[in-house]
N, C-alpha and C. Protein backbone atom coordinates (compact mmCIF):
# COMPACT_ATOMS: atom_id res chain seq x y z
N UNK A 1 17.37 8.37 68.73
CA UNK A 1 16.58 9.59 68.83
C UNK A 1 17.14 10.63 67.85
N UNK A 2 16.12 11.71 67.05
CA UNK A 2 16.76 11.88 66.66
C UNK A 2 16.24 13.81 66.79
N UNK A 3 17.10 14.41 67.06
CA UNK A 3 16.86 15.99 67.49
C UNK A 3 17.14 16.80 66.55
N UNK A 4 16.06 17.79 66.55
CA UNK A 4 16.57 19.13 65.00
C UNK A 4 17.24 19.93 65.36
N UNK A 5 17.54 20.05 64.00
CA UNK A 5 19.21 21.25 64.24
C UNK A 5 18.78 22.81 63.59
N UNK A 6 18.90 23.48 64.51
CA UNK A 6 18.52 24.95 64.30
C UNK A 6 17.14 24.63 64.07
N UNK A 7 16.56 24.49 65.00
CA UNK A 7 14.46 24.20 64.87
C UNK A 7 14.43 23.50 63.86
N UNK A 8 15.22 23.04 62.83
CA UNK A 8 14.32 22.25 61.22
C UNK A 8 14.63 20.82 61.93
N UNK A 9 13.41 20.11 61.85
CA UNK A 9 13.42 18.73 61.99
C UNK A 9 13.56 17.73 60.91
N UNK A 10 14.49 16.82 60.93
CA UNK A 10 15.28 15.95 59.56
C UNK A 10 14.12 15.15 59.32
N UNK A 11 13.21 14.43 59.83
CA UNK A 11 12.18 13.66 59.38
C UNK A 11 11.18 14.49 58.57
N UNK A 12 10.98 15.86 59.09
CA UNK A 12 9.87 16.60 58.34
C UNK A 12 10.61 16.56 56.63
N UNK A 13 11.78 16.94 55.88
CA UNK A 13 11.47 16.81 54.73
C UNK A 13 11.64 15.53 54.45
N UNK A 14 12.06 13.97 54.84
CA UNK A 14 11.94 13.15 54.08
C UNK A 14 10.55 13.28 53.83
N UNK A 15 9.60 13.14 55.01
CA UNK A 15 7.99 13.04 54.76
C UNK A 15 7.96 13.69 54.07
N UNK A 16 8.37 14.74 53.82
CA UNK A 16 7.48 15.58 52.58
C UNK A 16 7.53 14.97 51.00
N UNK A 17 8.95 15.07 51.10
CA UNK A 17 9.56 13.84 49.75
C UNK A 17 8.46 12.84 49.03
N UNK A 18 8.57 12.20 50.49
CA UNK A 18 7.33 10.64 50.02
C UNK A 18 6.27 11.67 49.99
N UNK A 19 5.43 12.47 50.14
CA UNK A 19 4.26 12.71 49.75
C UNK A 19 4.10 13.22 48.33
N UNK A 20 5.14 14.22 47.71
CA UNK A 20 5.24 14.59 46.84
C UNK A 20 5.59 13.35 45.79
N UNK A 21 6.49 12.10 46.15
CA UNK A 21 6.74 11.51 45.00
C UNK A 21 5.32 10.45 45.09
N UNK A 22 4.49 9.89 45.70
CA UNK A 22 3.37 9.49 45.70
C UNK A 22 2.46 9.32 45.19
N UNK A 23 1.97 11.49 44.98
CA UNK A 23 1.03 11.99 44.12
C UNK A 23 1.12 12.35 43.30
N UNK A 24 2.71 12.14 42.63
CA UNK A 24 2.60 12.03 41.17
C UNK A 24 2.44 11.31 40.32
N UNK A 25 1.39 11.12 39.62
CA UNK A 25 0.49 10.04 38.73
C UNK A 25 0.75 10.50 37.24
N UNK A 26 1.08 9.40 36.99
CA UNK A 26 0.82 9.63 35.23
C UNK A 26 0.01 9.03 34.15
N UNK A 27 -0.48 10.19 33.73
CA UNK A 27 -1.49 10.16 32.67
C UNK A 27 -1.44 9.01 31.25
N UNK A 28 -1.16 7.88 31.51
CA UNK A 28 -0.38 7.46 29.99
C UNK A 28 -1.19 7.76 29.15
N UNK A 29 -2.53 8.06 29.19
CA UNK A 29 -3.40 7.96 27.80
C UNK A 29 -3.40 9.72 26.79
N UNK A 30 -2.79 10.22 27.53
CA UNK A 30 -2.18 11.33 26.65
C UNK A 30 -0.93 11.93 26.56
N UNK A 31 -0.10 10.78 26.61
CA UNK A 31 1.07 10.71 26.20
C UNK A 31 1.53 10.56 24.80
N UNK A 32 2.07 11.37 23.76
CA UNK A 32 2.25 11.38 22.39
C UNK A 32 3.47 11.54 22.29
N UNK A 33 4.16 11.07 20.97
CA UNK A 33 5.65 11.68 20.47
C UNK A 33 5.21 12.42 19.30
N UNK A 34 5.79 13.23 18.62
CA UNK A 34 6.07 13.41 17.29
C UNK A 34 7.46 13.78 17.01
N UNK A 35 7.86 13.09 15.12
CA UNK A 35 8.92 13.56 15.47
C UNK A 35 8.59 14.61 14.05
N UNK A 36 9.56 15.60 13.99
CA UNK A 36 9.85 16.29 13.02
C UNK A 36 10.40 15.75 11.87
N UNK A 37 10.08 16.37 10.63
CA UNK A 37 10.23 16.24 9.39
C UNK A 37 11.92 15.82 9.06
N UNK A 38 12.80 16.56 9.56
CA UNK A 38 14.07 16.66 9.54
C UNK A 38 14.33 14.91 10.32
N UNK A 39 14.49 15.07 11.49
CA UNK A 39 14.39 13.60 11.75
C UNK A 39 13.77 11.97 11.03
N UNK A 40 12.85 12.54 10.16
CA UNK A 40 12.23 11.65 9.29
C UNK A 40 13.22 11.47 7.98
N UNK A 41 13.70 12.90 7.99
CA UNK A 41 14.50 12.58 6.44
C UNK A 41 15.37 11.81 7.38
N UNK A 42 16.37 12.36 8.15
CA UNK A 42 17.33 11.69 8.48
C UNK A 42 17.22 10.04 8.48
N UNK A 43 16.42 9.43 8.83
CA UNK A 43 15.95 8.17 9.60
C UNK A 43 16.46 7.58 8.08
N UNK A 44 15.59 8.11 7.18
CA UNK A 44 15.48 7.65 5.79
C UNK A 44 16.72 7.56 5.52
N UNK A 45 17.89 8.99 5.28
CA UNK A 45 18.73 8.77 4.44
C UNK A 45 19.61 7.67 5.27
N UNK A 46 19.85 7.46 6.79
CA UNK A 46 20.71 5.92 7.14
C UNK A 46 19.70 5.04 6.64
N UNK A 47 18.50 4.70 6.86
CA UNK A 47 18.31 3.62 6.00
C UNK A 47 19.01 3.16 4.85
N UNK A 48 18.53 3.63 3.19
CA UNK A 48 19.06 4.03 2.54
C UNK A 48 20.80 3.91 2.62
N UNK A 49 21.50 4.43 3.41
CA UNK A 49 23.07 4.20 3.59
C UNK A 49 23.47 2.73 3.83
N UNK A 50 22.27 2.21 4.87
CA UNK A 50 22.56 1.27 5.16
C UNK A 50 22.33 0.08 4.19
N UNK A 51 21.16 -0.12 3.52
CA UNK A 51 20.58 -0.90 2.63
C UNK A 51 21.83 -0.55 1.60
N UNK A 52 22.56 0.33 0.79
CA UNK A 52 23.57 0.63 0.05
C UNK A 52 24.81 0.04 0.48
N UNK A 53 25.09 0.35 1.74
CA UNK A 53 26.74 -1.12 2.05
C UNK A 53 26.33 -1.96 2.45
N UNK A 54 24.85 -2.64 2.42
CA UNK A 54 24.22 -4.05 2.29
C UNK A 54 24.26 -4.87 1.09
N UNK A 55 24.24 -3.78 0.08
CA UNK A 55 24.06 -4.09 -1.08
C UNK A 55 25.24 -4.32 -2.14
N UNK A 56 25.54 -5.73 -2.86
CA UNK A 56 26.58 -6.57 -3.52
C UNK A 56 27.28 -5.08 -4.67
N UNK A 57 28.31 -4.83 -4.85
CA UNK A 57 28.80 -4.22 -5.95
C UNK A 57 28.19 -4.68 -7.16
N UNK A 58 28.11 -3.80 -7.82
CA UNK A 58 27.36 -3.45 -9.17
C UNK A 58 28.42 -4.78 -10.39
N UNK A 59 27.70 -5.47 -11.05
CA UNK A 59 28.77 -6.38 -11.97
C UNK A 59 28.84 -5.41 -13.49
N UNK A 60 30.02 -4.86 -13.58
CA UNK A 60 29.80 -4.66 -15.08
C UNK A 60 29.59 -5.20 -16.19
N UNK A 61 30.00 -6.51 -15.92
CA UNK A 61 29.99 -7.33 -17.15
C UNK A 61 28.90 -7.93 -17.57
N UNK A 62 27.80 -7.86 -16.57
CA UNK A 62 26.47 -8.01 -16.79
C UNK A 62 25.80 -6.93 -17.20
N UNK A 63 25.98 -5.37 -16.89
CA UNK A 63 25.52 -4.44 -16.69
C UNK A 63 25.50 -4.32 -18.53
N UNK A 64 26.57 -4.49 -19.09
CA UNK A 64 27.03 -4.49 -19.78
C UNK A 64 26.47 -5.45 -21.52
N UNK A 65 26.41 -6.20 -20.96
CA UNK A 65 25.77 -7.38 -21.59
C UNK A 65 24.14 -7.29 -21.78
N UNK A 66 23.73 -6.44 -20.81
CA UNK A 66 22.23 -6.19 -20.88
C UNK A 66 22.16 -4.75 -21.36
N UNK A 67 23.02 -3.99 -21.51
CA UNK A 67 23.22 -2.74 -22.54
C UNK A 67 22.98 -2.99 -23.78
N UNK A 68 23.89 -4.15 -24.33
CA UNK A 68 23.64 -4.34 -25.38
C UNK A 68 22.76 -5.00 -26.29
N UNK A 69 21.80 -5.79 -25.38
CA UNK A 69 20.80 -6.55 -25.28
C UNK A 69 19.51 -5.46 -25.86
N UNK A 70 19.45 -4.72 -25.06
CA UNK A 70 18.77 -3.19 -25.10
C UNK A 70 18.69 -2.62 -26.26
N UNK A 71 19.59 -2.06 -27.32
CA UNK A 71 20.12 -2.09 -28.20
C UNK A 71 19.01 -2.55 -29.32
N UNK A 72 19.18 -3.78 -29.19
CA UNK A 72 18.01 -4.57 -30.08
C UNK A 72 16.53 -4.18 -30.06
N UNK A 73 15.73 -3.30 -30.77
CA UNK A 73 14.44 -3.46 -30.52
C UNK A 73 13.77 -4.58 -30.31
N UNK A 74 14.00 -5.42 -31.02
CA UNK A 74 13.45 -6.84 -30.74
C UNK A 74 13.20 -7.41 -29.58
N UNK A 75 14.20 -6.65 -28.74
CA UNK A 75 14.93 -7.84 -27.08
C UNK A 75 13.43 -7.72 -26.63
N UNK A 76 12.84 -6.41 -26.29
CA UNK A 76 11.88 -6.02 -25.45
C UNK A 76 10.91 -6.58 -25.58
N UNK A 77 10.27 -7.58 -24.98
CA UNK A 77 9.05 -8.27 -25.39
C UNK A 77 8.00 -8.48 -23.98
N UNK A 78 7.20 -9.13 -24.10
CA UNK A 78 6.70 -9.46 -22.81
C UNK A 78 6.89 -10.57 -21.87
N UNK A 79 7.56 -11.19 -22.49
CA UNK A 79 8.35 -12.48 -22.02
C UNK A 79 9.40 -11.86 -21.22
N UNK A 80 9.86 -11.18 -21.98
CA UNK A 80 11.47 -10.73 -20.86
C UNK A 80 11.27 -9.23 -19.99
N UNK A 81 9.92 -8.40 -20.33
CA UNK A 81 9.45 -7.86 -19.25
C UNK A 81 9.05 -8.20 -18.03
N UNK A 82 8.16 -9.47 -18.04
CA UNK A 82 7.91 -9.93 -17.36
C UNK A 82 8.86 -11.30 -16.48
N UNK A 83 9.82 -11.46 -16.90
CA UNK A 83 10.93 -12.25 -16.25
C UNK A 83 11.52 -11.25 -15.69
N UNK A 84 11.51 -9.76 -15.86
CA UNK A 84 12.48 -8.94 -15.39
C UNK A 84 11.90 -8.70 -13.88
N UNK A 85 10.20 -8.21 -14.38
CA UNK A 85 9.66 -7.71 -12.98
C UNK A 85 9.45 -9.43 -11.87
N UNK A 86 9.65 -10.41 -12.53
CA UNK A 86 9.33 -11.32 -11.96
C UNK A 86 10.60 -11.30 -10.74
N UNK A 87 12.12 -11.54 -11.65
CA UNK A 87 13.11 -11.42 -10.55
C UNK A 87 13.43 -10.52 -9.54
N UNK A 88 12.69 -8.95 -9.84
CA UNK A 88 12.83 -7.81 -9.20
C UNK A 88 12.08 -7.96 -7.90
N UNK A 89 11.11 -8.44 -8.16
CA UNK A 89 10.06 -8.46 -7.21
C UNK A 89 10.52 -9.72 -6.30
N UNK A 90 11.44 -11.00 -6.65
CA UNK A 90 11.67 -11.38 -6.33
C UNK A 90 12.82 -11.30 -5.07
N UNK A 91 13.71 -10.21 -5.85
CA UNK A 91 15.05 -9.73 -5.05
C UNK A 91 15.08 -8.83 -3.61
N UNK A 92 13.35 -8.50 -3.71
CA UNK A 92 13.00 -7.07 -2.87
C UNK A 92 11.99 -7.91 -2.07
N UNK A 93 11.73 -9.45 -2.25
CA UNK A 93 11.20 -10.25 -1.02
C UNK A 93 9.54 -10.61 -1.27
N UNK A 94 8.97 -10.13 -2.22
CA UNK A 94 8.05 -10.01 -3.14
C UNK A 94 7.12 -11.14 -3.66
């Protein structure tokens, strides 16, 4: 049995509880996020950080070798333009 203390009866607020948590319904179909601009850069620049210590150290000796390649007006042709964008596109999953 169970008796109230100073007139408040202990069953009256659980009941109330459950009624209140009951009738609260939610709307999902106008539920939205947005995020702000600042958060967008952010998102980007860890990307970016991350894809960068994903990414193999730079070879100089190639870097290098195709400097001088460059050099030559001749090098530039469409043959080796197009081997260039061929591997690029290749490297980026393409």
């Amino acid at each position: 049995m169970i008796n109230g203390v100073n007139s408040v009866n202990p069953l009256n607020n659980v009941q109330n509880l459950r009624k209140t948590e009951s009738s609260a319904k939610v709307d999902r179909e106008y539920d939205s996020i947005s995020v702000s601009d600042e958060a967008k850069e952010m998102a980007e620049a860890y990307y970016l950080e991350k894809v960068a210590n994903e990414t193999p150290d730079v070879r100089a000796d190639r870097v290098a070798a195709v400097k001088e390649k460059l050099k030559d007006p001749n090098y530039l042709n469409d043959a080796v333009i197009k081997s260039a964008a061929d591997k690029f596109l290749s490297a980026i999953g393409l």
